[in-house]
PDB file of N, CA and C in Angstrom:
ATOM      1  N   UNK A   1       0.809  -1.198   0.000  1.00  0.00           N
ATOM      2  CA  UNK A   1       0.000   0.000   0.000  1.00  0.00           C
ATOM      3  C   UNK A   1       0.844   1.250   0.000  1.00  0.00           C
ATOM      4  N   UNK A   2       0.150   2.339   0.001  1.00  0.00           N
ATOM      5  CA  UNK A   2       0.970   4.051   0.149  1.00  0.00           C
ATOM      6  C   UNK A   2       1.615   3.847   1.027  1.00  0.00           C
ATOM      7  N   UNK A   3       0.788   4.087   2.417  1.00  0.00           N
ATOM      8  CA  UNK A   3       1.878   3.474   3.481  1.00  0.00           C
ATOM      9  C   UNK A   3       3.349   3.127   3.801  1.00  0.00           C
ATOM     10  N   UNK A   4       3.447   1.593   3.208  1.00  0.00           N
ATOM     11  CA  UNK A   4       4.427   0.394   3.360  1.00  0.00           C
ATOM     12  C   UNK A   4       5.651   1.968   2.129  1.00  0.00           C
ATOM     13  N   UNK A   5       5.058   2.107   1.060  1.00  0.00           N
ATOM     14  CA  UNK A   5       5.872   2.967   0.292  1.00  0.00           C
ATOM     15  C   UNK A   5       6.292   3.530   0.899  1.00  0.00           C
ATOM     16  N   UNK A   6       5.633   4.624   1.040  1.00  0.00           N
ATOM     17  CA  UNK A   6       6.211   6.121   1.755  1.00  0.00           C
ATOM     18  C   UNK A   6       7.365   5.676   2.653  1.00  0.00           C
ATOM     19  N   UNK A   7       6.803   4.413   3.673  1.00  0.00           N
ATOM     20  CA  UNK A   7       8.042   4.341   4.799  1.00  0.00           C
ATOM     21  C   UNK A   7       9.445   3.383   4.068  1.00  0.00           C
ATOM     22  N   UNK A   8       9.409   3.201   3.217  1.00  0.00           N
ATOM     23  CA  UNK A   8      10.823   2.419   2.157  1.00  0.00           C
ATOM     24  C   UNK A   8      10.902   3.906   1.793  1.00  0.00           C
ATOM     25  N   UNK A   9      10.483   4.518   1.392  1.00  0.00           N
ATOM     26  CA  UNK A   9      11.259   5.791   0.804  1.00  0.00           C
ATOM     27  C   UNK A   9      11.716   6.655   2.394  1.00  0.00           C
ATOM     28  N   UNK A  10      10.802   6.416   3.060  1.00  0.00           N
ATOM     29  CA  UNK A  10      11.645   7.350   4.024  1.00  0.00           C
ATOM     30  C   UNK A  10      12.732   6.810   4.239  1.00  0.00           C
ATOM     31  N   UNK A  11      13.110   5.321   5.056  1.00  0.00           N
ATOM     32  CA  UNK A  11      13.833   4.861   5.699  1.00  0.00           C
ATOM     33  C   UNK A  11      15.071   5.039   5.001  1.00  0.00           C
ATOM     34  N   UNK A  12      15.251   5.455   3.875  1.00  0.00           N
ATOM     35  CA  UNK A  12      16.790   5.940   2.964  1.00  0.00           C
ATOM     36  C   UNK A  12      17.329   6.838   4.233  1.00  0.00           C
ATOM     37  N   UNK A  13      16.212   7.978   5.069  1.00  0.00           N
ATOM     38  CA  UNK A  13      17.064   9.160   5.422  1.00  0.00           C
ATOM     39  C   UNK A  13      17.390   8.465   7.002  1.00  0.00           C
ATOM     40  N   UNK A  14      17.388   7.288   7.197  1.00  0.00           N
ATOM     41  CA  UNK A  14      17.606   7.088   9.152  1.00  0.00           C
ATOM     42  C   UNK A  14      18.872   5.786   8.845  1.00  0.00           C
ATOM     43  N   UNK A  15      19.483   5.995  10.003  1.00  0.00           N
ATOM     44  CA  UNK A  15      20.780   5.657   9.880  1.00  0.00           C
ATOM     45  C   UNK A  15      20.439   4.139  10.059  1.00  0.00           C
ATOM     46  N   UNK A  16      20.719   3.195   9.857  1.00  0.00           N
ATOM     47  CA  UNK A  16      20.274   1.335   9.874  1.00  0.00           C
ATOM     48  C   UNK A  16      21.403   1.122  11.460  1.00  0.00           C
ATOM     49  N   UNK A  17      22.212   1.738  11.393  1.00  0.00           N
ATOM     50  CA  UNK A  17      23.343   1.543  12.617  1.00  0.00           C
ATOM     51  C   UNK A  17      22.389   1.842  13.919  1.00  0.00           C
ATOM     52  N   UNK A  18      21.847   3.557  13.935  1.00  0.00           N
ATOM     53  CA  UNK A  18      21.482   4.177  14.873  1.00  0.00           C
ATOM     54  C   UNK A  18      20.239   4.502  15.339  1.00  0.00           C
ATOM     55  N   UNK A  19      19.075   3.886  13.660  1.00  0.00           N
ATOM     56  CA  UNK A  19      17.963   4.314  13.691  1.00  0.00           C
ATOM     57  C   UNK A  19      17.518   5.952  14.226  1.00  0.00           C
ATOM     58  N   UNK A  20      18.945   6.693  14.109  1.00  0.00           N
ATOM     59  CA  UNK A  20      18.637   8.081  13.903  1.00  0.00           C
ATOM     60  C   UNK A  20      18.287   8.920  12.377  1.00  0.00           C
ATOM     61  N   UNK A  21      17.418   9.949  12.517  1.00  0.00           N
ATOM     62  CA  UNK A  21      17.272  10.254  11.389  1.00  0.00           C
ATOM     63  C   UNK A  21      18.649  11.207  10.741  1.00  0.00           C
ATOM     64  N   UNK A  22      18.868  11.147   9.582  1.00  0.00           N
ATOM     65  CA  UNK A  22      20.187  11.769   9.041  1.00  0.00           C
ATOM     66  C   UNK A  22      19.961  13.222   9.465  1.00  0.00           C
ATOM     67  N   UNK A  23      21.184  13.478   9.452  1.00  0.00           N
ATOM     68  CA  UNK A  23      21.275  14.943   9.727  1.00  0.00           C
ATOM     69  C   UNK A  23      21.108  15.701   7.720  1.00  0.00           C
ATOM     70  N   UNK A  24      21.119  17.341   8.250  1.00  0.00           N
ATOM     71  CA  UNK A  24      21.448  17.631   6.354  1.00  0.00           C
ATOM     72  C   UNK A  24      22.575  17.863   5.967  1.00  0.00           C
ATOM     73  N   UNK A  25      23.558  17.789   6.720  1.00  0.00           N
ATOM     74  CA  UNK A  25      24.709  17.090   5.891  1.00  0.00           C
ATOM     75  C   UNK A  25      25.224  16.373   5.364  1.00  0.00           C
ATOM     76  N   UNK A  26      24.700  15.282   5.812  1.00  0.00           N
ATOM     77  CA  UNK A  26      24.233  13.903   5.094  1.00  0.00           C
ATOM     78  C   UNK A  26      23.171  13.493   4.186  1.00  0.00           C
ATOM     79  N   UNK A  27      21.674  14.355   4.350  1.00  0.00           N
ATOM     80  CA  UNK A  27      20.763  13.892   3.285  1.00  0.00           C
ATOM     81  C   UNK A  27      21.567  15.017   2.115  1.00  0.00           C
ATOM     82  N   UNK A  28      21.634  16.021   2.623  1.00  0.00           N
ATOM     83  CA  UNK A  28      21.402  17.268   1.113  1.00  0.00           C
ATOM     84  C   UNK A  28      20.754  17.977   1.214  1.00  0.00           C
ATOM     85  N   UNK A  29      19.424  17.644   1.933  1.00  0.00           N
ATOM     86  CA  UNK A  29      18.599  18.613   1.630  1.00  0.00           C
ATOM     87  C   UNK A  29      18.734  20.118   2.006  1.00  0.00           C
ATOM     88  N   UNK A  30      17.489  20.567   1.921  1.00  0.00           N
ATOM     89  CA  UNK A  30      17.503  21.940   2.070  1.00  0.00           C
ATOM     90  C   UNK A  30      16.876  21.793   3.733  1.00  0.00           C
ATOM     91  N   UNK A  31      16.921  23.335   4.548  1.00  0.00           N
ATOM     92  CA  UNK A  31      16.053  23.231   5.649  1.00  0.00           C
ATOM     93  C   UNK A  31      15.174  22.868   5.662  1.00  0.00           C
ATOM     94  N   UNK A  32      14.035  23.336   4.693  1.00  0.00           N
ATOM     95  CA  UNK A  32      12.341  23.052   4.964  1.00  0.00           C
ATOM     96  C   UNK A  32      12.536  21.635   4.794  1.00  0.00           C
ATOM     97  N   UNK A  33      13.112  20.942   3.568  1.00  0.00           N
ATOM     98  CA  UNK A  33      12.721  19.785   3.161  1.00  0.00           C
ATOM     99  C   UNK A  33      13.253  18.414   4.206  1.00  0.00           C
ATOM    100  N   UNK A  34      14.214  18.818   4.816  1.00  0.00           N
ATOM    101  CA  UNK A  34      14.759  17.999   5.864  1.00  0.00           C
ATOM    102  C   UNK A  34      13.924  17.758   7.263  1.00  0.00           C
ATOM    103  N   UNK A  35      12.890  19.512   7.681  1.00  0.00           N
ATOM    104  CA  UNK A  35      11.708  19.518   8.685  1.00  0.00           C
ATOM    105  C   UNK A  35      11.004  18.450   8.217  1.00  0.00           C
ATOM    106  N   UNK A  36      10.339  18.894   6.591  1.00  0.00           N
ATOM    107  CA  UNK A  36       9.345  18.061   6.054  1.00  0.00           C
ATOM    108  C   UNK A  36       9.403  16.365   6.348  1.00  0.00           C
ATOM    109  N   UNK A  37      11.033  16.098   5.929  1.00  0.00           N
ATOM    110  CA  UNK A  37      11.284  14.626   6.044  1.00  0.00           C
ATOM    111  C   UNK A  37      10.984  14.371   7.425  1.00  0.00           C
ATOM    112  N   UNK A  38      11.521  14.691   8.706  1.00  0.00           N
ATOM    113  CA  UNK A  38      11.747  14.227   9.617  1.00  0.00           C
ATOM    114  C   UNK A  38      10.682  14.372  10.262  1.00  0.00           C
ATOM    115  N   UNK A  39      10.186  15.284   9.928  1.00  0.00           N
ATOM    116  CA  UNK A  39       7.817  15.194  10.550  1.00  0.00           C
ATOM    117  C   UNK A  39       7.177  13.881   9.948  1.00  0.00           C
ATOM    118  N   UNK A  40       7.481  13.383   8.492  1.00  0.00           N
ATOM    119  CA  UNK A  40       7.004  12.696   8.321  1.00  0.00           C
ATOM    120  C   UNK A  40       7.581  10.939   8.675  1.00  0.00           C
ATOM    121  N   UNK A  41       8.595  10.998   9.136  1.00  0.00           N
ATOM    122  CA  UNK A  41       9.577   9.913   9.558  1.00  0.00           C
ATOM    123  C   UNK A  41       8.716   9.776  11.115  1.00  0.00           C
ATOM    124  N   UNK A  42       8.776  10.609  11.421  1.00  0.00           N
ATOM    125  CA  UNK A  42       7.748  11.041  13.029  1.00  0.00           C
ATOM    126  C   UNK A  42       6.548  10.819  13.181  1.00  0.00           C
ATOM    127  N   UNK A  43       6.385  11.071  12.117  1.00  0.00           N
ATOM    128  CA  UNK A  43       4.525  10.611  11.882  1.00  0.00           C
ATOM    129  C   UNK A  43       4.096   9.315  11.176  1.00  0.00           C
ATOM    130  N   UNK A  44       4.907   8.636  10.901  1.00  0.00           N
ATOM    131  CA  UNK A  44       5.327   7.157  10.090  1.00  0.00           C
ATOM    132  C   UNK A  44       5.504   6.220  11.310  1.00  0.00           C
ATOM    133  N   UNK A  45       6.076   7.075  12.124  1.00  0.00           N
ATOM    134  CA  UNK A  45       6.467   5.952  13.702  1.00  0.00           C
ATOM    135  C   UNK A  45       5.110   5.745  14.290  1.00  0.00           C
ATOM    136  N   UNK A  46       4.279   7.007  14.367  1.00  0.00           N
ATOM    137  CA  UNK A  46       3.462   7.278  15.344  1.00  0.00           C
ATOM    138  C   UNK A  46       2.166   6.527  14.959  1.00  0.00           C
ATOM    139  N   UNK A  47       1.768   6.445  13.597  1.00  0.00           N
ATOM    140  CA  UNK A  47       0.890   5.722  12.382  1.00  0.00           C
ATOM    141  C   UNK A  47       1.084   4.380  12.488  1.00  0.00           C
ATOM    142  N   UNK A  48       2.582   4.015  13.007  1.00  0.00           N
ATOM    143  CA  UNK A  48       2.887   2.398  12.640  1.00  0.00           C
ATOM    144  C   UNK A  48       3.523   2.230  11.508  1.00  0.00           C
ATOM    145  N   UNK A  49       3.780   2.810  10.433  1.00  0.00           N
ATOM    146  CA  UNK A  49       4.334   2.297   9.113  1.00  0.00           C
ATOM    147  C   UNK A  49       5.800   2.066   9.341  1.00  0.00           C
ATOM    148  N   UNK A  50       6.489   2.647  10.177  1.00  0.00           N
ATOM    149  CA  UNK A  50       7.599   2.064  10.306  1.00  0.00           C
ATOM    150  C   UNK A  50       7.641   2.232  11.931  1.00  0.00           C
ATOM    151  N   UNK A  51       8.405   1.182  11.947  1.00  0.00           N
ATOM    152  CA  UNK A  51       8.993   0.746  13.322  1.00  0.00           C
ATOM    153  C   UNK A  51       9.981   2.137  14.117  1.00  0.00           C
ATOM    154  N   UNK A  52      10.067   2.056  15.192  1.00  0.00           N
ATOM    155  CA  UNK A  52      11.003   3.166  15.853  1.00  0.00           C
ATOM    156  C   UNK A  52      11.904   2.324  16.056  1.00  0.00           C
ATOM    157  N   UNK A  53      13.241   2.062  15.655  1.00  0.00           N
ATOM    158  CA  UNK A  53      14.293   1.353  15.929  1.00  0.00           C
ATOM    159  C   UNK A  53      15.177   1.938  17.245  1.00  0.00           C
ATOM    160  N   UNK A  54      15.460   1.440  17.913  1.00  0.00           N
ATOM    161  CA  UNK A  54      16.405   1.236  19.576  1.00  0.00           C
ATOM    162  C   UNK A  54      17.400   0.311  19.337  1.00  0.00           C
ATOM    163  N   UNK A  55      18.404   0.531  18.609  1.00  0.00           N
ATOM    164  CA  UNK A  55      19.968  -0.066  17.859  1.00  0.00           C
ATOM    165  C   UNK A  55      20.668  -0.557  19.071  1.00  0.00           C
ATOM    166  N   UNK A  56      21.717  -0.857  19.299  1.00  0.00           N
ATOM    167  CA  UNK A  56      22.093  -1.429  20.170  1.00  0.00           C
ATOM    168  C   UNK A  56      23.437   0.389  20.383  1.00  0.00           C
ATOM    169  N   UNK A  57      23.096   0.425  21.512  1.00  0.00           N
ATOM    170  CA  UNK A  57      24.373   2.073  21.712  1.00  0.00           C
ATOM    171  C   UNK A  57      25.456   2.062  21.617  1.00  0.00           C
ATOM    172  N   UNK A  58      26.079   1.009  21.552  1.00  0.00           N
ATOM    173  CA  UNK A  58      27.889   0.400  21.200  1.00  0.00           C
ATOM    174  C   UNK A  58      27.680   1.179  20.207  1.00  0.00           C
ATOM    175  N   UNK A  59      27.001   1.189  19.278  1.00  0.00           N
ATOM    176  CA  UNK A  59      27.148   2.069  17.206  1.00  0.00           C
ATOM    177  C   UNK A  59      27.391   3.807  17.874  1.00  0.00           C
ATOM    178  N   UNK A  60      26.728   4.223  18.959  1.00  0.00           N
ATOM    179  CA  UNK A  60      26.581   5.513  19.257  1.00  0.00           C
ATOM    180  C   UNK A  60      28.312   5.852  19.410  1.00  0.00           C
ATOM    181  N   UNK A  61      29.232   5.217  19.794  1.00  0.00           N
ATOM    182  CA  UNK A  61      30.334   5.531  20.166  1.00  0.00           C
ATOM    183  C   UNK A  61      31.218   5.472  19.020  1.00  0.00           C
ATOM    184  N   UNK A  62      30.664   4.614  18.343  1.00  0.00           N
ATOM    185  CA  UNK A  62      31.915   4.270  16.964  1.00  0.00           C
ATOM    186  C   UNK A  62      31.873   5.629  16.341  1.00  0.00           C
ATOM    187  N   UNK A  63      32.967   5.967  16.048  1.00  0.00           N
ATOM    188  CA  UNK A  63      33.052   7.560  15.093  1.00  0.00           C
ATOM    189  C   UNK A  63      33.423   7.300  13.674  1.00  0.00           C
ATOM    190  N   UNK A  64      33.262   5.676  13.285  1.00  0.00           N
ATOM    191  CA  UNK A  64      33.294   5.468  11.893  1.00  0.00           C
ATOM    192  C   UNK A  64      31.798   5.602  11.559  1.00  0.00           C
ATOM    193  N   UNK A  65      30.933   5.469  12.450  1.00  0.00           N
ATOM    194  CA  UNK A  65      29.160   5.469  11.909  1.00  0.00           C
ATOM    195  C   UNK A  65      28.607   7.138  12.388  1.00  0.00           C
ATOM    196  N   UNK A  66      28.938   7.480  13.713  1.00  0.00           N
ATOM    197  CA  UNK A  66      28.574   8.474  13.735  1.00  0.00           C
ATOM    198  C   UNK A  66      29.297   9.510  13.937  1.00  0.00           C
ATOM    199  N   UNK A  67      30.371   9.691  13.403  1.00  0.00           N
ATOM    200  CA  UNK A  67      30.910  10.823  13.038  1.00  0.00           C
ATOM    201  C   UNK A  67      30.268  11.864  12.170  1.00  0.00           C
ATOM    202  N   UNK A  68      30.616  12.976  11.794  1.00  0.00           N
ATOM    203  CA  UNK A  68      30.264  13.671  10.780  1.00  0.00           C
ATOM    204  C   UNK A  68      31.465  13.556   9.602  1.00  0.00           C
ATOM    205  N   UNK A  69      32.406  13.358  10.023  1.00  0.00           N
ATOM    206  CA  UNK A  69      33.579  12.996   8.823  1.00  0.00           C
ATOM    207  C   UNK A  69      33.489  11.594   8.313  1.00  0.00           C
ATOM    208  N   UNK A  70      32.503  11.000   8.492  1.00  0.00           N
ATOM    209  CA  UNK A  70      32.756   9.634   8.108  1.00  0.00           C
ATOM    210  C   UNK A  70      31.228   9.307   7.857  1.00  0.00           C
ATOM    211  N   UNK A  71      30.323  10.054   6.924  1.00  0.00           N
ATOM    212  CA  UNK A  71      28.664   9.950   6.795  1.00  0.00           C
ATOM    213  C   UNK A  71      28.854   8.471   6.210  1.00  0.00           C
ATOM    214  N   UNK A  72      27.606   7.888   6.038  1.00  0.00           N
ATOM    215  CA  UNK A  72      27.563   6.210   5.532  1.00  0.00           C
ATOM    216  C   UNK A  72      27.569   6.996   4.075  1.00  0.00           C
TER     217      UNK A  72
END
């Protein structure tokens, strides 16, 4: 369905390591469009279409995943 879509297209912008959503240095985008994404990543959780992921926090420390010099 729309749904199941929308949340495969979102899930490009959240990290698979951290289940954080990308920052815009990492997507590209512009300001508005990065609000836009991340309301609707927010509202995708809240709907059910996608899961809220809770990663394991060992990834939070690695500065090869979450660095800013080292985007996936």
């Amino acid at each position: 369905g729309c749904g199941s879509a929308r949340a495969a297209l979102l899930s490009q912008f959240i990290s698979p390591y951290t289940g954080h959503i990308y920052g815009r240095h990492i997507t590209g985008l512009c300001n508005r469009k990065q609000k836009e994404v991340s309301k609707a990543i927010k509202r995708a959780h809240v709907f059910g279409f996608m899961s809220v992921m809770f990663k394991n926090p060992s990834f939070l420390t690695d500065p090869k995943i979450c660095n800013v010099k080292y985007p996936e």
